[in-house]
PDB file of N, CA and C in Angstrom:
ATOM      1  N   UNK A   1      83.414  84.656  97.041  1.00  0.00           N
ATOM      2  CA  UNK A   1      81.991  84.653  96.833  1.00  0.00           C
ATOM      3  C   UNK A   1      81.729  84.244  95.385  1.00  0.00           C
ATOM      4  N   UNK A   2      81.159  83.258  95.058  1.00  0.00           N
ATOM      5  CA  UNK A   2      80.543  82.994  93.697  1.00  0.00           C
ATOM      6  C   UNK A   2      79.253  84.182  93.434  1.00  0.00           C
ATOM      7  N   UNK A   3      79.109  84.108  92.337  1.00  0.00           N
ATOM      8  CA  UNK A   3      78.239  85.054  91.173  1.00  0.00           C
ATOM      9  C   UNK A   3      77.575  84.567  90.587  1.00  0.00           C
ATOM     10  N   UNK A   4      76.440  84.225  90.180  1.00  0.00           N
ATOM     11  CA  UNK A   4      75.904  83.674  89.104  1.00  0.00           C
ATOM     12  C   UNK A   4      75.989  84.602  88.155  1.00  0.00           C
ATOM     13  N   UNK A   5      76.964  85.128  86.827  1.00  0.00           N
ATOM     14  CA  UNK A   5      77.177  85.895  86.117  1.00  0.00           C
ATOM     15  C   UNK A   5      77.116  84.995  84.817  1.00  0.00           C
ATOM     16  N   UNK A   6      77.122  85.382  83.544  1.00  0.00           N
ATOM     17  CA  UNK A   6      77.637  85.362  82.338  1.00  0.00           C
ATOM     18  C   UNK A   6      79.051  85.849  82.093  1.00  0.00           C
ATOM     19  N   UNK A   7      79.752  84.660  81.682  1.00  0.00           N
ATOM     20  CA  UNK A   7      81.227  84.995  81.475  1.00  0.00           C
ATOM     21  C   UNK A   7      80.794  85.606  80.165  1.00  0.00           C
ATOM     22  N   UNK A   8      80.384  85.578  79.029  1.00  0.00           N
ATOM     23  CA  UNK A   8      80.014  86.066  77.805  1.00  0.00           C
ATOM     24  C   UNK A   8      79.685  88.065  78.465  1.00  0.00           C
ATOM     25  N   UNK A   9      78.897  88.058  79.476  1.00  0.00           N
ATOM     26  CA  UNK A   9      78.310  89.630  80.165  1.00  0.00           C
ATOM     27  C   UNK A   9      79.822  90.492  80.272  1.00  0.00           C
ATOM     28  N   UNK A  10      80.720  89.695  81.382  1.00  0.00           N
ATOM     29  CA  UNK A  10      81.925  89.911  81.585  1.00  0.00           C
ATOM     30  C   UNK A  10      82.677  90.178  81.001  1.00  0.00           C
ATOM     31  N   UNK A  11      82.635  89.450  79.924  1.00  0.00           N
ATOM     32  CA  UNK A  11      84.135  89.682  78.414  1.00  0.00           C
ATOM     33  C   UNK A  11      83.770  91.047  77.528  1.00  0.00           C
ATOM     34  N   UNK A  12      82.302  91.011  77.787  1.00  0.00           N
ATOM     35  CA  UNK A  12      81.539  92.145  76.847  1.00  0.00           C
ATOM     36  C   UNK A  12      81.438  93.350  77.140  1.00  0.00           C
ATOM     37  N   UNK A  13      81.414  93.302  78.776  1.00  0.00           N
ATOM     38  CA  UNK A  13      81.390  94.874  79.127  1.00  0.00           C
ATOM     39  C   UNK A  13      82.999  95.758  79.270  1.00  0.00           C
ATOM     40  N   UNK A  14      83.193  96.575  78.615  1.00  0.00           N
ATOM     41  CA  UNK A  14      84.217  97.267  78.686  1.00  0.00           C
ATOM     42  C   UNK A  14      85.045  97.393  80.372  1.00  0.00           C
ATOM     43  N   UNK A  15      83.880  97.730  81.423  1.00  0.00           N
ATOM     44  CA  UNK A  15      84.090  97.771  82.771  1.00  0.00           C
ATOM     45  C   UNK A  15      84.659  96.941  83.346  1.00  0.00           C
ATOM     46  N   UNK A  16      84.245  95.557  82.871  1.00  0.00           N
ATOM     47  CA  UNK A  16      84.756  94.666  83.717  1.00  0.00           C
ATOM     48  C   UNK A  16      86.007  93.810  83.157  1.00  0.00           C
ATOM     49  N   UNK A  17      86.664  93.066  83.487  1.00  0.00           N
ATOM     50  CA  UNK A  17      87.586  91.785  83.249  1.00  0.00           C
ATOM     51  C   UNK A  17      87.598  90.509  84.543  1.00  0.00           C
ATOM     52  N   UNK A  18      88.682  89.848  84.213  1.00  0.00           N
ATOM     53  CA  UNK A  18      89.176  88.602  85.008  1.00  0.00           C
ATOM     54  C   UNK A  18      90.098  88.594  85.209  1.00  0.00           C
ATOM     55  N   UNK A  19      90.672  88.253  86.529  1.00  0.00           N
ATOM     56  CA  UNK A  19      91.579  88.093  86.646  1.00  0.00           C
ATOM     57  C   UNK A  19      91.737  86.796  87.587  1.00  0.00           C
ATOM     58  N   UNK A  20      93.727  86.394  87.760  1.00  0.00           N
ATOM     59  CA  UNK A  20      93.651  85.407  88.377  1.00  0.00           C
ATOM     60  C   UNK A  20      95.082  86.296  89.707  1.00  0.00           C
ATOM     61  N   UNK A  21      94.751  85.372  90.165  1.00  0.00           N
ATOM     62  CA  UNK A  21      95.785  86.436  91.397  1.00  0.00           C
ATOM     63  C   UNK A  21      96.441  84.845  92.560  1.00  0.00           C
ATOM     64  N   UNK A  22      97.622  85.097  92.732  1.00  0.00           N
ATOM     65  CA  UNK A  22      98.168  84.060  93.463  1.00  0.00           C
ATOM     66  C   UNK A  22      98.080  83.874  94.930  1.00  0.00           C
ATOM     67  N   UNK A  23      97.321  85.128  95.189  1.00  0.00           N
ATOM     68  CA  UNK A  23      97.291  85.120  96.801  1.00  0.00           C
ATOM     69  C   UNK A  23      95.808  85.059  96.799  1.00  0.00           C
ATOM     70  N   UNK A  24      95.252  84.645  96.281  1.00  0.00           N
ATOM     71  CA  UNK A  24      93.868  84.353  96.081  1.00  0.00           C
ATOM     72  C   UNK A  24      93.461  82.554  97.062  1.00  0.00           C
ATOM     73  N   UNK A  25      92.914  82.174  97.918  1.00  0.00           N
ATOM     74  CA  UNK A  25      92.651  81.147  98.157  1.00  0.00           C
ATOM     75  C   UNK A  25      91.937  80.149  97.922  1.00  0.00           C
ATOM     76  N   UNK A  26      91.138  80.414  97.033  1.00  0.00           N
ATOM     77  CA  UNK A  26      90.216  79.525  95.884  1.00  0.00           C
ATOM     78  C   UNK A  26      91.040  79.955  94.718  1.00  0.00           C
ATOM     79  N   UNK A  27      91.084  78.813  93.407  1.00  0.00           N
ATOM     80  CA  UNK A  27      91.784  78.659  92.333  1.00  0.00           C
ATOM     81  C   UNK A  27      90.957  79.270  91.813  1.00  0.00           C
ATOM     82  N   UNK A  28      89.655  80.300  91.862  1.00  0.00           N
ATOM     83  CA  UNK A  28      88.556  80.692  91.263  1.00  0.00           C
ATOM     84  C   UNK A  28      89.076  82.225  90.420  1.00  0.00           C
ATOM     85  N   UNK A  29      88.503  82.621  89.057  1.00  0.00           N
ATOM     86  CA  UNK A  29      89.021  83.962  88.375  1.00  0.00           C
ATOM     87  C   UNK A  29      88.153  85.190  89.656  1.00  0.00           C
ATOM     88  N   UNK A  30      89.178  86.422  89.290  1.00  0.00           N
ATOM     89  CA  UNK A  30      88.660  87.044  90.051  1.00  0.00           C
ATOM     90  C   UNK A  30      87.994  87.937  89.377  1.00  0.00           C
ATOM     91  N   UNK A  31      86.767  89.060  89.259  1.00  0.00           N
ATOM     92  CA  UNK A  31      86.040  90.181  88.751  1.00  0.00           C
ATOM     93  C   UNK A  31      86.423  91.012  88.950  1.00  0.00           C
ATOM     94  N   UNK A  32      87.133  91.873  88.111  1.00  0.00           N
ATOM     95  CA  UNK A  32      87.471  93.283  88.411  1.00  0.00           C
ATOM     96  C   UNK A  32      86.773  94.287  88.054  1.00  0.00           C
ATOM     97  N   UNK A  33      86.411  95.786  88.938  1.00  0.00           N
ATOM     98  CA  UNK A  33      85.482  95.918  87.895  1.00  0.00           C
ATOM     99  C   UNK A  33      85.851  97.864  87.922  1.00  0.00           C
ATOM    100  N   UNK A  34      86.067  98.183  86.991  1.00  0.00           N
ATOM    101  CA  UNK A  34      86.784  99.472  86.518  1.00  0.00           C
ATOM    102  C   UNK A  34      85.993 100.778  87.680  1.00  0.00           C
ATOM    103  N   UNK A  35      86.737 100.933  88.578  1.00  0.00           N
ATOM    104  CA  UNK A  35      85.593 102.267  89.161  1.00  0.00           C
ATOM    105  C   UNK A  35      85.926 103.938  89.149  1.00  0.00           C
ATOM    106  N   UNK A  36      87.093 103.623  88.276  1.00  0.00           N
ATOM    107  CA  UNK A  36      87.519 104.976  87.929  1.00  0.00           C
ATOM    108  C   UNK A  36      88.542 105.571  87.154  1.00  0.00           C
ATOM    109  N   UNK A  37      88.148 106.753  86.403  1.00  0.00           N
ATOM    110  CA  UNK A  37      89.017 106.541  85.614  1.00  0.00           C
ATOM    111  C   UNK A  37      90.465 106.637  85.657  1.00  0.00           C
ATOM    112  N   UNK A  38      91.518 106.244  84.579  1.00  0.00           N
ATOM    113  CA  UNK A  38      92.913 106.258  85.106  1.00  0.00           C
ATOM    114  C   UNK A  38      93.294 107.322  85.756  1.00  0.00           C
ATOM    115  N   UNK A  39      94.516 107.785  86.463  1.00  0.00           N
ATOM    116  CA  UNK A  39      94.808 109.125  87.084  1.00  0.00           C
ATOM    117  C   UNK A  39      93.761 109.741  87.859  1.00  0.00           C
ATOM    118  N   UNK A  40      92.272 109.194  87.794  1.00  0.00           N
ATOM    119  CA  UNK A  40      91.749 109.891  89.075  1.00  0.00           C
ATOM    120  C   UNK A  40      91.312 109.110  90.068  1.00  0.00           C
ATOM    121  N   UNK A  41      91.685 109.950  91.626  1.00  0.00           N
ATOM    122  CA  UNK A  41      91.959 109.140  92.946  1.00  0.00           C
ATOM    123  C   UNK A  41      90.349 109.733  93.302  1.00  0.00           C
ATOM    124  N   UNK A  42      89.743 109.151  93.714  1.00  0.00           N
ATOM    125  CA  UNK A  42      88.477 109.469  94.561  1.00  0.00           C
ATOM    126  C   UNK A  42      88.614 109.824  95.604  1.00  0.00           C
ATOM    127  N   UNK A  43      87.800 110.904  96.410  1.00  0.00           N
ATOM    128  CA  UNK A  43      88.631 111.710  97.314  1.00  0.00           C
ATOM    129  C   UNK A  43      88.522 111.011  98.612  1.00  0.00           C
ATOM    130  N   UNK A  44      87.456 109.772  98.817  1.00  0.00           N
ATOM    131  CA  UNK A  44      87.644 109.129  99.761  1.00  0.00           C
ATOM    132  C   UNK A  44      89.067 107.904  99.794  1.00  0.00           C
ATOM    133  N   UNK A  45      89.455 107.865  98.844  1.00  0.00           N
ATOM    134  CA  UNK A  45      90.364 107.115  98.942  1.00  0.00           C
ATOM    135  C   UNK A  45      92.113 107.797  98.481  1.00  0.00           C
ATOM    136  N   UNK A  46      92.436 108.831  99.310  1.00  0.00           N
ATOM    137  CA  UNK A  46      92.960 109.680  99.123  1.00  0.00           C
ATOM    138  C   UNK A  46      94.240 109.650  99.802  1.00  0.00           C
ATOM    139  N   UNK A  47      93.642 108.938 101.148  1.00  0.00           N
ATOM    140  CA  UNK A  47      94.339 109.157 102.236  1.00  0.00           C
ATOM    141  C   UNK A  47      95.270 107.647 102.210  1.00  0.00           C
ATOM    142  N   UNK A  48      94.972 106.663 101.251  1.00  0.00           N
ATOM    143  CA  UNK A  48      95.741 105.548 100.946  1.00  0.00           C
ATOM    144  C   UNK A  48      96.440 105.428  99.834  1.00  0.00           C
ATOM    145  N   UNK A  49      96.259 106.711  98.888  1.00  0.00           N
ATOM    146  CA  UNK A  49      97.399 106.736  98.073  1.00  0.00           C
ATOM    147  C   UNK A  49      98.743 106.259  98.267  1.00  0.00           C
ATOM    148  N   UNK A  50      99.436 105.409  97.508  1.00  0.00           N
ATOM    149  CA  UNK A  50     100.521 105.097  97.396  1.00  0.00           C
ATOM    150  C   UNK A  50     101.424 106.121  96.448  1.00  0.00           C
ATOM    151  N   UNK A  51     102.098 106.781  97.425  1.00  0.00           N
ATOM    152  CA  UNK A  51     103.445 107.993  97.011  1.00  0.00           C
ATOM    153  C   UNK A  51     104.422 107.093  96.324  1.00  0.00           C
ATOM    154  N   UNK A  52     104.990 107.765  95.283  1.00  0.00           N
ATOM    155  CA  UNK A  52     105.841 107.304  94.118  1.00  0.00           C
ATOM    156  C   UNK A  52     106.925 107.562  95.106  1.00  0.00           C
ATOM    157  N   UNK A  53     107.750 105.915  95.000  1.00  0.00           N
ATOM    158  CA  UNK A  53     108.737 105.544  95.995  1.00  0.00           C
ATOM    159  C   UNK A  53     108.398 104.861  97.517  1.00  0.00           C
ATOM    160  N   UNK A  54     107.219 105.387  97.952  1.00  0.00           N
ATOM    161  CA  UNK A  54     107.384 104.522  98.844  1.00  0.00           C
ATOM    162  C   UNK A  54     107.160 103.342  98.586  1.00  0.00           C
ATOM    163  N   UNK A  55     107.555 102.411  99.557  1.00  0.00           N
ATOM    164  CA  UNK A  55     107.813 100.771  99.965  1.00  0.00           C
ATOM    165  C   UNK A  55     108.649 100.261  98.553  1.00  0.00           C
ATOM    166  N   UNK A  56     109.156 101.430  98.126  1.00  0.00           N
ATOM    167  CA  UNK A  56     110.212 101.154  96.680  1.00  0.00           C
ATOM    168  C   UNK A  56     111.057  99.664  96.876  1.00  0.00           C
ATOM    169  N   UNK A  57     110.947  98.992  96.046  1.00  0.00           N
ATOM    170  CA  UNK A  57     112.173  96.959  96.274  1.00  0.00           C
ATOM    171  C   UNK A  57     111.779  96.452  97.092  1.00  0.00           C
ATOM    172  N   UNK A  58     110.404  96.804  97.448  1.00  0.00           N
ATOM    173  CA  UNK A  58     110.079  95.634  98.617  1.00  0.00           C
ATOM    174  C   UNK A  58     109.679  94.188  97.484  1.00  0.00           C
ATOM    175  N   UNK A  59     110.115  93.258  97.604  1.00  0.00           N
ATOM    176  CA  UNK A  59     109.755  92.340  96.913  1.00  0.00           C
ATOM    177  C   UNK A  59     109.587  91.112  98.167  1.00  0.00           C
ATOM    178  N   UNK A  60     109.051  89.816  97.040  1.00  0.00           N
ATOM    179  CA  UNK A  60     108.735  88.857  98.015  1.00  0.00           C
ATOM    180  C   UNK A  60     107.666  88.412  98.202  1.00  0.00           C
ATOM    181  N   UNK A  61     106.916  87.293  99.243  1.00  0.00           N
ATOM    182  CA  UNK A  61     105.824  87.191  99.727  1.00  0.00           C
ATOM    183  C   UNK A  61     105.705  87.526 101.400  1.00  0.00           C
ATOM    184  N   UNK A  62     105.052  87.996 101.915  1.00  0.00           N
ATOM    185  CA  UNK A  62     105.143  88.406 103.550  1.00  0.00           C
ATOM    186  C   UNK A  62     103.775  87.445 103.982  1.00  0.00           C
ATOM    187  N   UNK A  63     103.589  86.960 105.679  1.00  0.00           N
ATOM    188  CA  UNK A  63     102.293  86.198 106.018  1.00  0.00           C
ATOM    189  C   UNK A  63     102.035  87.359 106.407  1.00  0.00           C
ATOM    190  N   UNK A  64     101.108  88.145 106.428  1.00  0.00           N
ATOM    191  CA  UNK A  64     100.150  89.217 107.435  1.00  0.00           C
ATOM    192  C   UNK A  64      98.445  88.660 107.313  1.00  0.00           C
ATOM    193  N   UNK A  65      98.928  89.048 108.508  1.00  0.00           N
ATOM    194  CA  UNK A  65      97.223  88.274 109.445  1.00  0.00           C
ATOM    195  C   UNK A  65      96.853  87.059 108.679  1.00  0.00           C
ATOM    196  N   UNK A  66      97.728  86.413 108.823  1.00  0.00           N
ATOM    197  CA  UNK A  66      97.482  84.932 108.261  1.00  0.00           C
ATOM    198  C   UNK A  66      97.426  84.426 106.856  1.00  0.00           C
ATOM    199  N   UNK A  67      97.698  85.476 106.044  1.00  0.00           N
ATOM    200  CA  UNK A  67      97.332  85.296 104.649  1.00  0.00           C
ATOM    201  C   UNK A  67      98.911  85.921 104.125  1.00  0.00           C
ATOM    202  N   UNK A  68      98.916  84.864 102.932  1.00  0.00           N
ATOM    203  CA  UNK A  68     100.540  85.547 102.041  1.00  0.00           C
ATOM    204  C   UNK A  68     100.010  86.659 101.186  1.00  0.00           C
ATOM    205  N   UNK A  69     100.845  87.556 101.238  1.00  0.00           N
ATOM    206  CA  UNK A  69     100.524  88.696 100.399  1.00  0.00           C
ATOM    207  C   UNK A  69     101.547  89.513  99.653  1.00  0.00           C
ATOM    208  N   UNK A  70     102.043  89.698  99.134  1.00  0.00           N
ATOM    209  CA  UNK A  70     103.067  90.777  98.237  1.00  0.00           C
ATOM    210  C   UNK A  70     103.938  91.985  99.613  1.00  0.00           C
ATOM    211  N   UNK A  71     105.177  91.953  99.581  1.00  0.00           N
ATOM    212  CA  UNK A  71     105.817  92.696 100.394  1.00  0.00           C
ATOM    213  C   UNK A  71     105.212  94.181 100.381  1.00  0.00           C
ATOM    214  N   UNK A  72     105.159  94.574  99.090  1.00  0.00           N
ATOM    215  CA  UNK A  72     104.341  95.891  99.229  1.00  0.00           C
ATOM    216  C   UNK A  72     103.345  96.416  99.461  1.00  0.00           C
ATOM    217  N   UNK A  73     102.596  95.357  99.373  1.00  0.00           N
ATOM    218  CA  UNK A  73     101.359  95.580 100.706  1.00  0.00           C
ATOM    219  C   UNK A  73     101.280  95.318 101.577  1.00  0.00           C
ATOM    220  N   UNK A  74     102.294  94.458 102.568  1.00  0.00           N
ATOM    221  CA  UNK A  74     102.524  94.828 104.037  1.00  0.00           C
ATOM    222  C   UNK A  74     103.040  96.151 104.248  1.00  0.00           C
ATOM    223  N   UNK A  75     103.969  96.560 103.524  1.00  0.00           N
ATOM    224  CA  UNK A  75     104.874  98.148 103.307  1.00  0.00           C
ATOM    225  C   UNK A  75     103.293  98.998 103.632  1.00  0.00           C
ATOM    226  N   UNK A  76     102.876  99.054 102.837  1.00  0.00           N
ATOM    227  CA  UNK A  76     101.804 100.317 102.864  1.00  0.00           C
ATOM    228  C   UNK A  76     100.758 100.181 103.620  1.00  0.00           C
ATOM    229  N   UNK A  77     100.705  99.006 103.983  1.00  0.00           N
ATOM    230  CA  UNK A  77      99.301  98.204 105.623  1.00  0.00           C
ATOM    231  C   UNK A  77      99.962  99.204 106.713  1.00  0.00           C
ATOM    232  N   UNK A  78     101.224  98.513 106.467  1.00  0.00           N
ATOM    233  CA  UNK A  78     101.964  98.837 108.152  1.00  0.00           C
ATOM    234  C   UNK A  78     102.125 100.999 108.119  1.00  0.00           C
ATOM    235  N   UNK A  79     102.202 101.455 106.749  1.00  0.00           N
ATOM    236  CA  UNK A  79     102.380 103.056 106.972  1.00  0.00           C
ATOM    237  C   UNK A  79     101.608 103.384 106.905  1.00  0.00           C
ATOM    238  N   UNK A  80     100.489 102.847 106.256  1.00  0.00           N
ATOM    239  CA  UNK A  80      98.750 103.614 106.776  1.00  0.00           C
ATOM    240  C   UNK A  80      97.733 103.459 107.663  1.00  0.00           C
ATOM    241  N   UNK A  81      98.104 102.045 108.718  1.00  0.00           N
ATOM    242  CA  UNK A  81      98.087 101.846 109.911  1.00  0.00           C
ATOM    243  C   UNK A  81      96.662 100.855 109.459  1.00  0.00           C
ATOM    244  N   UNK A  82      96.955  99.939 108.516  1.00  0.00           N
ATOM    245  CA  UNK A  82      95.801  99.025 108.856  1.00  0.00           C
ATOM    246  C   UNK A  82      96.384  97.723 109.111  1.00  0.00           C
TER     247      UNK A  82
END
């Protein structure tokens, strides 16, 4: 999705950054945007925590559902059942 943003808004706000990501399908930067602070898990997103060790050396690229993605996020798709 394009934005009509200020890259100048972006660089300026502490919240946000850019990023670029390889499994991305447009060569476009991506917006990241800070929603919490370090070490705390929001309790809706609790239940997708990633446990220290699991999908441990999964390396690589994997296709899931049609798209290349990082081995360790097929690892943790496939144990949290999405």
């Amino acid at each position: 999705m394009l934005l009509p943003v200020s890259l100048a808004g972006i660089m300026a706000d502490p919240g946000m950054s850019l990023s670029r990501s390889p499994f991305s399908r447009e060569p476009l930067p991506i917006v990241k945007r800070a929603s919490f602070r370090k070490g705390v898990v929001p309790d809706h997103l609790e239940k997708y925590l990633i446990k220290k060790g699991e999908c441990a050396g999964r390396t690589g690229v994997h296709i899931y559902h049609g798209h290349p993605v990082p081995a360790t996020a097929v690892c943790v798709a496939e144990k949290h059942g999405k």
